[in-house]
N, C-alpha and C. Protein backbone atom coordinates (compact mmCIF):
# COMPACT_ATOMS: atom_id res chain seq x y z
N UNK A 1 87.05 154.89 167.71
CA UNK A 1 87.01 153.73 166.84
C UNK A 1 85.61 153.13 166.90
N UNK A 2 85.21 152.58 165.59
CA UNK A 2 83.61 152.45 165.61
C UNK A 2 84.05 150.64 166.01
N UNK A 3 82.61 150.33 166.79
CA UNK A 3 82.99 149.02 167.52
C UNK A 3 81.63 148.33 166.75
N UNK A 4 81.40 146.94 166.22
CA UNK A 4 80.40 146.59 166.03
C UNK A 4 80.04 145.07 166.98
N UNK A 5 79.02 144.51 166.98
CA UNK A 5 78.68 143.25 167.69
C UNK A 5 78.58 142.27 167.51
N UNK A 6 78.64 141.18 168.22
CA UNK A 6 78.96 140.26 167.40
C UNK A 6 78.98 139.06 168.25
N UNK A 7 78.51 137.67 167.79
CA UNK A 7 77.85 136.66 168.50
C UNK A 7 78.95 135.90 168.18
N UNK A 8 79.58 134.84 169.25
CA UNK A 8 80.24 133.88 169.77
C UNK A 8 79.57 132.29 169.81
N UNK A 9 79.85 131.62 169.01
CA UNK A 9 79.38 129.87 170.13
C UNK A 9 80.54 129.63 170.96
N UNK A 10 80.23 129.74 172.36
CA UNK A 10 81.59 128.66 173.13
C UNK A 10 80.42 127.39 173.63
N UNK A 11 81.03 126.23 174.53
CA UNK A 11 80.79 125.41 175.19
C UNK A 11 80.49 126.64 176.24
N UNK A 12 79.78 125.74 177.27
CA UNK A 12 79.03 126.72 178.17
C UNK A 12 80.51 126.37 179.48
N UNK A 13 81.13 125.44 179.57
CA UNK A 13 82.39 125.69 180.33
C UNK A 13 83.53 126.71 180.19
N UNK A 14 83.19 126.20 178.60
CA UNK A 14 83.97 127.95 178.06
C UNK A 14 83.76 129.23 178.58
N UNK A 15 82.80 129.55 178.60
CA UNK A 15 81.90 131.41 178.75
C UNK A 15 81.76 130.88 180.54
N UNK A 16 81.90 129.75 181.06
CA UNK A 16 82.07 130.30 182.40
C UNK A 16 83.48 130.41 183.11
N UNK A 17 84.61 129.82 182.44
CA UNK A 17 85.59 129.88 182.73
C UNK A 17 86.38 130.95 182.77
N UNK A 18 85.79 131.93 181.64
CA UNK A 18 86.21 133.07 180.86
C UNK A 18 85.44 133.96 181.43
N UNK A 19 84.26 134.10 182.08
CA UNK A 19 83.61 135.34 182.98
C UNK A 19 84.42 134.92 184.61
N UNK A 20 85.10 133.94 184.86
CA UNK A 20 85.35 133.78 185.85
C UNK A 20 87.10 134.79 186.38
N UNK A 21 87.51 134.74 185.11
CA UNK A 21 89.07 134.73 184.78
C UNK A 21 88.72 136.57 184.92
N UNK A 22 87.87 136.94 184.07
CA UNK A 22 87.59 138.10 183.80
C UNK A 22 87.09 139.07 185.37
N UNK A 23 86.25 138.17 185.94
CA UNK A 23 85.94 138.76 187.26
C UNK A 23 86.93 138.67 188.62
N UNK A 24 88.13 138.56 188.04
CA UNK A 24 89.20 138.31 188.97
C UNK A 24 89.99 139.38 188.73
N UNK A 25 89.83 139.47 187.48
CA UNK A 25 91.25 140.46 187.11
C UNK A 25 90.39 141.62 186.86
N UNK A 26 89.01 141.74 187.24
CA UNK A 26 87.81 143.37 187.14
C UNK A 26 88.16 144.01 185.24
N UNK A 27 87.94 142.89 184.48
CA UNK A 27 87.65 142.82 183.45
C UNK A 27 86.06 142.85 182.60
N UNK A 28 85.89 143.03 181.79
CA UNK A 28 84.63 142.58 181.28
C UNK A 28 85.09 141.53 180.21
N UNK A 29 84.45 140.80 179.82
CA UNK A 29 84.53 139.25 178.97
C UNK A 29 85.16 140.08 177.41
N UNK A 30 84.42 141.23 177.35
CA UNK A 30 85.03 141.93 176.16
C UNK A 30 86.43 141.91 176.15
N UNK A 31 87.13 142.85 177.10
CA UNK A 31 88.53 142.76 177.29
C UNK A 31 89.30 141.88 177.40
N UNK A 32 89.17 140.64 178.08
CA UNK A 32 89.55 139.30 178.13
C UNK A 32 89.27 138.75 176.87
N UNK A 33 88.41 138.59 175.85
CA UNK A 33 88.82 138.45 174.21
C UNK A 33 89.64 139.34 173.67
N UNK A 34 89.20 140.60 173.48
CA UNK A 34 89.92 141.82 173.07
C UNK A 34 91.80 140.91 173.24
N UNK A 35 91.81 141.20 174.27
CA UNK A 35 93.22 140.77 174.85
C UNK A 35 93.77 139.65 173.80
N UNK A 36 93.08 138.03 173.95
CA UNK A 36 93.82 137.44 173.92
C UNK A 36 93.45 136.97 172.11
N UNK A 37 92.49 138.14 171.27
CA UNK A 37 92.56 138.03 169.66
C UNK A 37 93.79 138.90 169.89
N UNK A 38 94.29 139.62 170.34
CA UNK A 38 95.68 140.71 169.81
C UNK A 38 97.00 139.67 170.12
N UNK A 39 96.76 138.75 171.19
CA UNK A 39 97.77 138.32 171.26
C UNK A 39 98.36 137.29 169.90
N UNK A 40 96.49 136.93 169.50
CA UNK A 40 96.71 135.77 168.55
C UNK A 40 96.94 136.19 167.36
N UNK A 41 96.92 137.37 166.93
CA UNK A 41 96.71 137.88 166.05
C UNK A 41 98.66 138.54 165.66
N UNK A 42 98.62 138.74 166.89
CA UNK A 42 99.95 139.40 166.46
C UNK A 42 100.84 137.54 166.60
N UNK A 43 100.74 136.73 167.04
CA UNK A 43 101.67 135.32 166.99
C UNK A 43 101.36 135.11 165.58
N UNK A 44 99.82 135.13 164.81
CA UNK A 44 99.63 134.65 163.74
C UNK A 44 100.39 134.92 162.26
N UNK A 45 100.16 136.80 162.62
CA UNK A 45 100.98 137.34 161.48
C UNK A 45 102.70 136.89 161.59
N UNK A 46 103.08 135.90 162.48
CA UNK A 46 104.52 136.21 162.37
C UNK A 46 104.69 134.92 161.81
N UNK A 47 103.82 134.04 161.43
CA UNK A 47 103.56 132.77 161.00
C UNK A 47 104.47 132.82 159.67
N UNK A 48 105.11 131.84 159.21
CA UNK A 48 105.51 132.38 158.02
C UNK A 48 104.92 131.53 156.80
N UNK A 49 104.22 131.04 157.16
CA UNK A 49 102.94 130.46 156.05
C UNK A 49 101.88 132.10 155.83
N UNK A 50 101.82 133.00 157.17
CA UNK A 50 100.87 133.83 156.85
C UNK A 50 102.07 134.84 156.30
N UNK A 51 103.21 135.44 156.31
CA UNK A 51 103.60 136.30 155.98
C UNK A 51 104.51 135.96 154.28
N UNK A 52 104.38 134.88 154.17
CA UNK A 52 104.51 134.48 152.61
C UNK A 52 103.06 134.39 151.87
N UNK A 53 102.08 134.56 152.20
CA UNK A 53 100.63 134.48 151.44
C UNK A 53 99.92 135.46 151.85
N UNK A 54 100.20 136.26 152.51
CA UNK A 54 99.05 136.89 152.92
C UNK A 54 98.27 137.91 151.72
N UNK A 55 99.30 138.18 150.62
CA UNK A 55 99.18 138.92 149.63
C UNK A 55 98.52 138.17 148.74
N UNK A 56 98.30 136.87 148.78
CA UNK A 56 97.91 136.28 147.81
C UNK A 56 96.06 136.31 147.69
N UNK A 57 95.54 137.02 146.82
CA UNK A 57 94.13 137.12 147.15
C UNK A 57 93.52 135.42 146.72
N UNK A 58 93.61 134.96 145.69
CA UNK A 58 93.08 133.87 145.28
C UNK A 58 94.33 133.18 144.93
N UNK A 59 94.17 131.79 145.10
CA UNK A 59 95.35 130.75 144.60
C UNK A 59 94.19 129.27 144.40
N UNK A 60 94.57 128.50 143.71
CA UNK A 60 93.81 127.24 143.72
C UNK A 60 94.33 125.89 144.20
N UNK A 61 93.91 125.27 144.90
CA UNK A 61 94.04 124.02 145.89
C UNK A 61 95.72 123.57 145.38
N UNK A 62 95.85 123.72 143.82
CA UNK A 62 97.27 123.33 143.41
C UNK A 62 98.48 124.09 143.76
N UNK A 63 97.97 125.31 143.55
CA UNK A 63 98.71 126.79 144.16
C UNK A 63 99.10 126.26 145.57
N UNK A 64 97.69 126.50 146.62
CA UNK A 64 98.54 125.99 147.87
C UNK A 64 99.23 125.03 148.30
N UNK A 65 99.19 123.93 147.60
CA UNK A 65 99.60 122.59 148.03
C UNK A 65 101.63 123.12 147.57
N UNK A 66 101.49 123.97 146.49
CA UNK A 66 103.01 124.11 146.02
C UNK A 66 103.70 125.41 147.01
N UNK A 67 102.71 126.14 147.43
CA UNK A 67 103.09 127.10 148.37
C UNK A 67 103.74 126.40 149.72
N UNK A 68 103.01 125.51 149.80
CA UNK A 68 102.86 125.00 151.24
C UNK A 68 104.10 124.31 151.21
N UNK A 69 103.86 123.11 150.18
CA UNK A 69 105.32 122.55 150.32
C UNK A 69 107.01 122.94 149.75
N UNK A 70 106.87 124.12 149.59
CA UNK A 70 108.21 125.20 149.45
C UNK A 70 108.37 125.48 150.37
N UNK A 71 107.55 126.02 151.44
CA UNK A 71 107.53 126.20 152.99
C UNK A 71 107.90 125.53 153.65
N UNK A 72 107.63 124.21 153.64
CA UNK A 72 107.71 123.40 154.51
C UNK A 72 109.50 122.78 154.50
N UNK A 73 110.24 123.50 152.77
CA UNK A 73 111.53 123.23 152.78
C UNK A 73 112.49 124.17 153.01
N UNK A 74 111.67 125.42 153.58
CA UNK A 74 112.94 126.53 154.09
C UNK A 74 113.75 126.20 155.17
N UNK A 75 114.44 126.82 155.46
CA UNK A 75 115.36 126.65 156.95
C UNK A 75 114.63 128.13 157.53
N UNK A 76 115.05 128.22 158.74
CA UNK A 76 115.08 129.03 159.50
C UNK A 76 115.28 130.82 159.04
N UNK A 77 116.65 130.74 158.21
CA UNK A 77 117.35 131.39 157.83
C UNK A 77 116.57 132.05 156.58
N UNK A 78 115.87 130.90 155.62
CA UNK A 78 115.33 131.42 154.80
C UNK A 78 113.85 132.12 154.96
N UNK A 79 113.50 131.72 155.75
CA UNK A 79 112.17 132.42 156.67
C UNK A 79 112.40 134.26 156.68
N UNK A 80 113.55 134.27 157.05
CA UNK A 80 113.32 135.60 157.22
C UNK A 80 113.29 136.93 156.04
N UNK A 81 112.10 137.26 156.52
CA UNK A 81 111.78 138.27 155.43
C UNK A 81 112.61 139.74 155.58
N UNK A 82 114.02 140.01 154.92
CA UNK A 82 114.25 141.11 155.08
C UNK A 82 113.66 142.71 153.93
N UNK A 83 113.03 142.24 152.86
CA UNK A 83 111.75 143.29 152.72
C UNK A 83 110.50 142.86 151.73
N UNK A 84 109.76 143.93 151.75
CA UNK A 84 108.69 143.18 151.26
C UNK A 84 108.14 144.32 149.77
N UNK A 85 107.84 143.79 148.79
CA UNK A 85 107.29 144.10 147.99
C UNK A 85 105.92 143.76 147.33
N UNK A 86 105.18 144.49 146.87
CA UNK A 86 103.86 144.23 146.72
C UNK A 86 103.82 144.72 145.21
N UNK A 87 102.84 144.30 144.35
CA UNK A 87 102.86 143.86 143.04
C UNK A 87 101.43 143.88 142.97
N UNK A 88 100.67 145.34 141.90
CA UNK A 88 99.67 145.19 141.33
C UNK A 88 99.01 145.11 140.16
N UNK A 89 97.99 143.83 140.00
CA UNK A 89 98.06 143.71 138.52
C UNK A 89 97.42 144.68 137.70
């Protein structure tokens, strides 16, 4: 897998907290991100603001505001996506 590079701002308590965590568990700072974007990444997609839009390439401020608040009136029940279809124009 091709890997590319790539620059970070943390607080400097940040990047020492996080080389600290990393040198405990004989990590490199890479893996200790690596790690915890997969974790976020996989909580994110289960979001169901992200798994009702994610298809959506462009929408306008009105779009989301009506997306959002349809969302915000599901239940639980209606959350769940049992399949998915995709639609090209």
């Amino acid at each position: 897998m091709a890997t590319k590079a790539m620059n970070l701002k943390l607080e400097e308590s940040r990047i020492n907290e996080v080389k600290t965590v990393a040198h405990v568990f004989h990590k490199t700072i890479t893996d200790v991100v690596n790690e915890a974007l997969d974790d976020y990444l996989k909580r994110a997609k289960q979001d169901p603001f992200y798994r009702l839009t994610a298809n959506v390439e462009a929408a306008s401020e009105d779009e989301t505001n009506e997306i959002l608040s349809q969302i915000d009136s599901l239940s639980d029940d209606d959350l769940k996506i049992s399949t998915v279809k995709r639609f090209k124009a």
